[in-house]
Protein backbone atom coordinates (compact mmCIF):
# COMPACT_ATOMS: atom_id res chain seq x y z
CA UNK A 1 0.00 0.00 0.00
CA UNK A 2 1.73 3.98 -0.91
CA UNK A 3 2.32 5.79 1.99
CA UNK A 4 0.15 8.38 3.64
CA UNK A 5 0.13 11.78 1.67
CA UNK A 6 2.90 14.37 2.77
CA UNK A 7 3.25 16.64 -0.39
CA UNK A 8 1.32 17.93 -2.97
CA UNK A 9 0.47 14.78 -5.38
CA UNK A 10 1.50 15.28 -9.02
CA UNK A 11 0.18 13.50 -12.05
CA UNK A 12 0.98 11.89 -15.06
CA UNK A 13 -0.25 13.94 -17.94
CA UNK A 14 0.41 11.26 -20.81
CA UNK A 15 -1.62 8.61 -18.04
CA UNK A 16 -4.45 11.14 -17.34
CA UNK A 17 -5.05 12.07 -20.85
CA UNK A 18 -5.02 8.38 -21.93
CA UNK A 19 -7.25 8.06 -18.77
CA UNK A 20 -9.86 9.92 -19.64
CA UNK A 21 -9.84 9.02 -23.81
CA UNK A 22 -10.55 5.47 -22.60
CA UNK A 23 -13.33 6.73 -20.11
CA UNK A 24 -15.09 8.27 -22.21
CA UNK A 25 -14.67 5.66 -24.73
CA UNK A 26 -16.51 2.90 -22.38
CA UNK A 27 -19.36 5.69 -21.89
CA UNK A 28 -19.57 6.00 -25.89
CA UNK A 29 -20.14 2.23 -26.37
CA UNK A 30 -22.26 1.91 -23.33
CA UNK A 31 -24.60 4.65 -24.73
CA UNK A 32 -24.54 2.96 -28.39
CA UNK A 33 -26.31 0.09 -27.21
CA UNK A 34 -29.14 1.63 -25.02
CA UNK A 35 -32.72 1.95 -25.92
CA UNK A 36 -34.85 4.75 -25.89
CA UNK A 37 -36.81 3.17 -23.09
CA UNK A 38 -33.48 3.11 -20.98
CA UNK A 39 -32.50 6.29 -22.10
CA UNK A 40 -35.61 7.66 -20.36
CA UNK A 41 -34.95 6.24 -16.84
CA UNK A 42 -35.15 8.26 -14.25
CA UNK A 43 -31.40 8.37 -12.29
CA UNK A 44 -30.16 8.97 -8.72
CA UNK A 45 -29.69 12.85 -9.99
CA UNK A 46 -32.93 14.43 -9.60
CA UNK A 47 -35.14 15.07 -12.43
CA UNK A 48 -32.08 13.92 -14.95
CA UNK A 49 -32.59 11.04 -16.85
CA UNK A 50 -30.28 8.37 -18.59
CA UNK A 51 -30.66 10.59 -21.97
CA UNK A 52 -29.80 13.86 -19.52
CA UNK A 53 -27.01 12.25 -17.85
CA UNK A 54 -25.10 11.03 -20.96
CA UNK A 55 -25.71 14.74 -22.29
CA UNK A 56 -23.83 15.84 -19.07
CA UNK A 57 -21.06 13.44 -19.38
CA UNK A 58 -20.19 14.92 -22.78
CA UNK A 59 -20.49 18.43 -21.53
CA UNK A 60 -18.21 17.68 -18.74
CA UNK A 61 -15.52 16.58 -21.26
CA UNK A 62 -16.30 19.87 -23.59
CA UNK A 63 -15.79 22.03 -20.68
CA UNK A 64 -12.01 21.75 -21.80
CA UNK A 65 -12.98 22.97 -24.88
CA UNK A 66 -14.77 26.10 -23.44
CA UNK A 67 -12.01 26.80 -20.99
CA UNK A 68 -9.87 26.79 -24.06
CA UNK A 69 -11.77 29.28 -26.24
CA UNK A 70 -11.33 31.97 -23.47
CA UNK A 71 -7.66 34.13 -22.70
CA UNK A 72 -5.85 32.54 -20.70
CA UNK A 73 -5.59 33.79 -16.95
CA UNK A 74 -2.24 35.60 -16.03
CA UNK A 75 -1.14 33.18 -13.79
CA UNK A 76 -1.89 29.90 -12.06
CA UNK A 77 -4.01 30.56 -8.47
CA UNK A 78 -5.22 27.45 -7.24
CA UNK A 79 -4.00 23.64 -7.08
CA UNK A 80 -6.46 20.77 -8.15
CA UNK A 81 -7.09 19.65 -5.18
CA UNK A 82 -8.89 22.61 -4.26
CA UNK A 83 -11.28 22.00 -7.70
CA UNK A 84 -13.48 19.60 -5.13
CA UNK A 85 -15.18 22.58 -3.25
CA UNK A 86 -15.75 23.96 -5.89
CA UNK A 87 -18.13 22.17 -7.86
CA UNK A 88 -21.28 22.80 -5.95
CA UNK A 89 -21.25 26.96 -6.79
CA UNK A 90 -22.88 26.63 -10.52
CA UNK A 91 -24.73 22.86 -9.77
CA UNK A 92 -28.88 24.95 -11.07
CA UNK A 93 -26.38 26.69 -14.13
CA UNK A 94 -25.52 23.00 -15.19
CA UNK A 95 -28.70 21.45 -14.80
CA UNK A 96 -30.34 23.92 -17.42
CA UNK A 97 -27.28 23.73 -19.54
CA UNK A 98 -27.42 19.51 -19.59
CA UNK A 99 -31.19 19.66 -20.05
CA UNK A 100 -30.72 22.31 -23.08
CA UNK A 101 -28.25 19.79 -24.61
CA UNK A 102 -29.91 16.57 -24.26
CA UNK A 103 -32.72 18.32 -26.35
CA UNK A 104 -30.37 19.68 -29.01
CA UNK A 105 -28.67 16.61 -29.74
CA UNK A 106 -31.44 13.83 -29.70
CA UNK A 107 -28.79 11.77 -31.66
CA UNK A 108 -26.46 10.85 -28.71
CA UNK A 109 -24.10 8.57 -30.89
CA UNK A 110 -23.33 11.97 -33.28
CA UNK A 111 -22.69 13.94 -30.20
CA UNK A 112 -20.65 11.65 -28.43
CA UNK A 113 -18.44 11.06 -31.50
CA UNK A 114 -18.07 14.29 -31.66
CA UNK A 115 -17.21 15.20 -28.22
CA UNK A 116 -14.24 12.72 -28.50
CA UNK A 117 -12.72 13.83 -31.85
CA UNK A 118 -12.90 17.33 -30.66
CA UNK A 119 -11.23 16.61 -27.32
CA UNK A 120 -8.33 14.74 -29.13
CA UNK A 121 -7.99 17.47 -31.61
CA UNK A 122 -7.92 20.40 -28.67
CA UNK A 123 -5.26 17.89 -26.74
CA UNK A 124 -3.26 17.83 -29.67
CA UNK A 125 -3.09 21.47 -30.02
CA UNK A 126 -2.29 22.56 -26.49
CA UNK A 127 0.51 21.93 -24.09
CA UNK A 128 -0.54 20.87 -21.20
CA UNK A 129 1.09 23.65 -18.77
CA UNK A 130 -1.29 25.68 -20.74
CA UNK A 131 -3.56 28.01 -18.03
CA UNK A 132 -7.68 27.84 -18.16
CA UNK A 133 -9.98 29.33 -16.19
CA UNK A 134 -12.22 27.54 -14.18
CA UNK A 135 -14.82 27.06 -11.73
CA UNK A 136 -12.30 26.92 -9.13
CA UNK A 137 -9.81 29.24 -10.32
CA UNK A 138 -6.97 29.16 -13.18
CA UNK A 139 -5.18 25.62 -13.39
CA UNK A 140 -3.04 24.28 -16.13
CA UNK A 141 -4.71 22.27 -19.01
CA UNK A 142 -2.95 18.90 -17.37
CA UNK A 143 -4.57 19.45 -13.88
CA UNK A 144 -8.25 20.02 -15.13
CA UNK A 145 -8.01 16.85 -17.07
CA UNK A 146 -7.63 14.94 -13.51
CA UNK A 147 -10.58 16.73 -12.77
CA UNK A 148 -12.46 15.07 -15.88
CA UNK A 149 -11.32 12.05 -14.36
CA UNK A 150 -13.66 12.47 -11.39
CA UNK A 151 -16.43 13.50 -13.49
CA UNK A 152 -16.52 10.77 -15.94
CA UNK A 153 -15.92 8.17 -13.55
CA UNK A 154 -18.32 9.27 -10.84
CA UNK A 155 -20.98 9.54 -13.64
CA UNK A 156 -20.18 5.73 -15.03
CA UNK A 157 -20.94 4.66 -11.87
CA UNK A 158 -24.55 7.06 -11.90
CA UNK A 159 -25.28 5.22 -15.21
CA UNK A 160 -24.61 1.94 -14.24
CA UNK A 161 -27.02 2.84 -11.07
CA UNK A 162 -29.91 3.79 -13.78
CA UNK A 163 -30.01 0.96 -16.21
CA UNK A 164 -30.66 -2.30 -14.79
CA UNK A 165 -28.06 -4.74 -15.88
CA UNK A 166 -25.29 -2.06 -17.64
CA UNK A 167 -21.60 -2.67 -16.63
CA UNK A 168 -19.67 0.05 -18.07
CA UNK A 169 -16.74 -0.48 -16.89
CA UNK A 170 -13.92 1.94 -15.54
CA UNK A 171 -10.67 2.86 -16.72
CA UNK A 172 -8.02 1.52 -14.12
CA UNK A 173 -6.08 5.07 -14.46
CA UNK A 174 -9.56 7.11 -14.53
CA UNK A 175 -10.40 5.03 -11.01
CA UNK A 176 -7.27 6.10 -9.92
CA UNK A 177 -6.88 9.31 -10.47
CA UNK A 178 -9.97 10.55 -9.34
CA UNK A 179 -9.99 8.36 -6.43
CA UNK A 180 -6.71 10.15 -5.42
CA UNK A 181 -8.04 13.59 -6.05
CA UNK A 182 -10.91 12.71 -3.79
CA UNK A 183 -9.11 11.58 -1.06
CA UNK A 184 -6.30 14.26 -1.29
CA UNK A 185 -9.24 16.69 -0.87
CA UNK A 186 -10.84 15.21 2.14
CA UNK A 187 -7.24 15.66 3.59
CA UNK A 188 -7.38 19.42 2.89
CA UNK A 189 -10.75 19.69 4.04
CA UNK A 190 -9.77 18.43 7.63
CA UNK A 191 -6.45 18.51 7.88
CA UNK A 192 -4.68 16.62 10.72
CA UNK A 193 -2.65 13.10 11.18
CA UNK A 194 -5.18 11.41 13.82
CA UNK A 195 -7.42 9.41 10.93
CA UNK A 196 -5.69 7.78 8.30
CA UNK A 197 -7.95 6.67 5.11
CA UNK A 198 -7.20 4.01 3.03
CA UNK A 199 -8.78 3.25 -0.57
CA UNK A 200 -6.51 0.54 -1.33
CA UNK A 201 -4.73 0.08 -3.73
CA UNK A 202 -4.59 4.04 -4.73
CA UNK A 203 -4.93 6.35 -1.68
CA UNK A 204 -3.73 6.80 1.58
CA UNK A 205 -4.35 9.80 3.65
CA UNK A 206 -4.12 11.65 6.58
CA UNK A 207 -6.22 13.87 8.54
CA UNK A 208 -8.53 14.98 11.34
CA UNK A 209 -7.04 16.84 14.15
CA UNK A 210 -6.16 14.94 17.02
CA UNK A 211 -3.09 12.41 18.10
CA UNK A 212 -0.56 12.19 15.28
CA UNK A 213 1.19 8.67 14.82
CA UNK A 214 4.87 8.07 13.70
CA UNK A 215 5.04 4.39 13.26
CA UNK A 216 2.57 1.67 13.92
CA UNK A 217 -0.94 1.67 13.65
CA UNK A 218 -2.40 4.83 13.61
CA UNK A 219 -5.00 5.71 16.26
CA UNK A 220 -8.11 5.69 14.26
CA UNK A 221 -8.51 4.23 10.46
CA UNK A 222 -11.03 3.51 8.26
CA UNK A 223 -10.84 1.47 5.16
CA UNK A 224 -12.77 1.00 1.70
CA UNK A 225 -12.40 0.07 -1.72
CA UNK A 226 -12.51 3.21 -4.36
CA UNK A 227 -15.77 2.73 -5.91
CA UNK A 228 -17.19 3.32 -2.56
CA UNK A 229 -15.36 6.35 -1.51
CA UNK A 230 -16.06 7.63 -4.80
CA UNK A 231 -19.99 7.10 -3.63
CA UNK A 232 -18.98 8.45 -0.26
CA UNK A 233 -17.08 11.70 -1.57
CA UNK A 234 -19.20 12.67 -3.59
CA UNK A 235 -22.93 11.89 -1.69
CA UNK A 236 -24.06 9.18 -3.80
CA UNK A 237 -24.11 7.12 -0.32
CA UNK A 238 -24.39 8.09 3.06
CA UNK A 239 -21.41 6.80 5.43
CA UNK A 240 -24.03 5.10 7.65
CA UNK A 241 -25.26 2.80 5.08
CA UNK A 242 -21.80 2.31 3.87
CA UNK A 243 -21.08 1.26 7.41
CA UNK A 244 -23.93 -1.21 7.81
CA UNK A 245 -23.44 -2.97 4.78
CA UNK A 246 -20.02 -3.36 5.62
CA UNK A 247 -18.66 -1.43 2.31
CA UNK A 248 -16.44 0.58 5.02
CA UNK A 249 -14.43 -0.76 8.14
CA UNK A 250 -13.65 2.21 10.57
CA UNK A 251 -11.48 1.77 13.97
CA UNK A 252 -10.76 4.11 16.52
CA UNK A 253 -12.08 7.12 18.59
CA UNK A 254 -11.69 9.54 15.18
CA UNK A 255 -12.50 7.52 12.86
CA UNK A 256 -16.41 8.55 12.12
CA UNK A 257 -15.84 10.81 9.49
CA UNK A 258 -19.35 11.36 8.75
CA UNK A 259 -19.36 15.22 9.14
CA UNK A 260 -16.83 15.36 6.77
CA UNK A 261 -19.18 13.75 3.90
CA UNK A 262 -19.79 14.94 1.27
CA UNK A 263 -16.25 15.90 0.08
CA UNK A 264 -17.57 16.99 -3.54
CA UNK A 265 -21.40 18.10 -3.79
């Protein structure tokens, strides 16, 4: 298992880029083969249905594109970690903008084609250290890919929820990344070394103030697999039913983290 987080965690840009390609690439075929009577399930996202929520998966991956069109800020001012809390501030925004979308592109094979020629083209383009401006402040191009990550996997998983019987599955790197991101945030959010959190086999944390451990087992830990702090993170499960159906071991005085749930809204 890595070791706790101490620094700043960097990213591949050649692994994220090929990380979300393939993502999106699942969610392409996945959508190819649905009918319109899946399409038009409800989902675990309000009013959206399946038609609305593969609309909003490829306007999460063309928000690159619309970053791109602007200037370019001055200079970088946040880190991706911070992208998390961030998310929550234009959520009504979004929701007209996916249901506007699914409407103008009835044909969700075209659009989805589309999305994913255009994204390669745009990545070919632009260097990666090149600045956007975003919801949570000006990042390099590299850095708001990760943050695709997180929205194309966490979305997978919201249409494998809606249609009975659909596996799409998820990109090892995608999984990684954005269960890294997740977890990196929670550690911001309440930082401290009393609570360690482990998503084996891609995240380790610390945090919670309280006793700090140096060796041994820390004082308080809880434990999970990613898809499930992925759920947890981002409010698609609550950490009480996580708990009873045994999804999530946690030990020690600290180790109720509950409060701190959602990470991302």
């Amino acid at each position: 298992m890595p070791p706790a987080r101490k620094r700043a965690r960097s990213y591949d840009p050649a692994r994220t880029r090929a990380a979300v390609l393939a993502q999106l690439a699942h969610v392409r075929e996945a959508a190819h083969g649905l009918t319109p009577e899946q399409l038009a399930l409800p989902t675990r996202l309000g009013e959206w249905t399946v038609r609305d929520l593969i609309a909003h998966i490829g306007m999460a991956v063309t928000a690159v594109h619309r970053a791109l069109d602007r200037p370019a800020p001055p200079k970088q001012d946040v880190t991706v970690v911070r992208w998390p809390f961030a998310t929550s501030a234009n959520a009504a925004a979004i929701a007209d903008f996916t249901r506007n979308l699914a409407a103008d592109h009835p044909d969700l094979d075209a659009y989805l084609a589309d999305v994913d020629s255009s994204l390669r083209a745009v990545l070919d383009e632009h260097s990666g250290s090149r600045l956007l401006e975003t919801n949570a402040g000006a990042l390099p191009l590299d850095d708001y890919l990760v943050t695709r990550t997180v929205e194309l996997v966490v979305h997978t998983d919201d249409l494998n929820a809606a249609v009975p019987g659909l596996e799409v599955p998820h990109d090892r790197q995608a999984l990684a990344a954005a269960t890294r991101l997740l977890a990196d945030a929670l550690a911001v959010k309440a930082p401290g070394g009393s609570t360690e959190v482990r998503v084996p086999p891609y995240a380790v944390v610390q945090c919670v103030e309280g006793p700090r451990h140096t060796r041994g087992t820390p004082p308080s830990v809880v434990e999970t697999d990613p898809l499930t702090w992925i759920r947890l993170a981002t409010g698609r499960i609550s950490w009480k039913d996580a708990v009873t159906e045994a999804k999530v071991s946690a030990s020690g005085e600290r180790a109720d983290i509950a409060g701190l749930l959602p990470v991302m809204a």
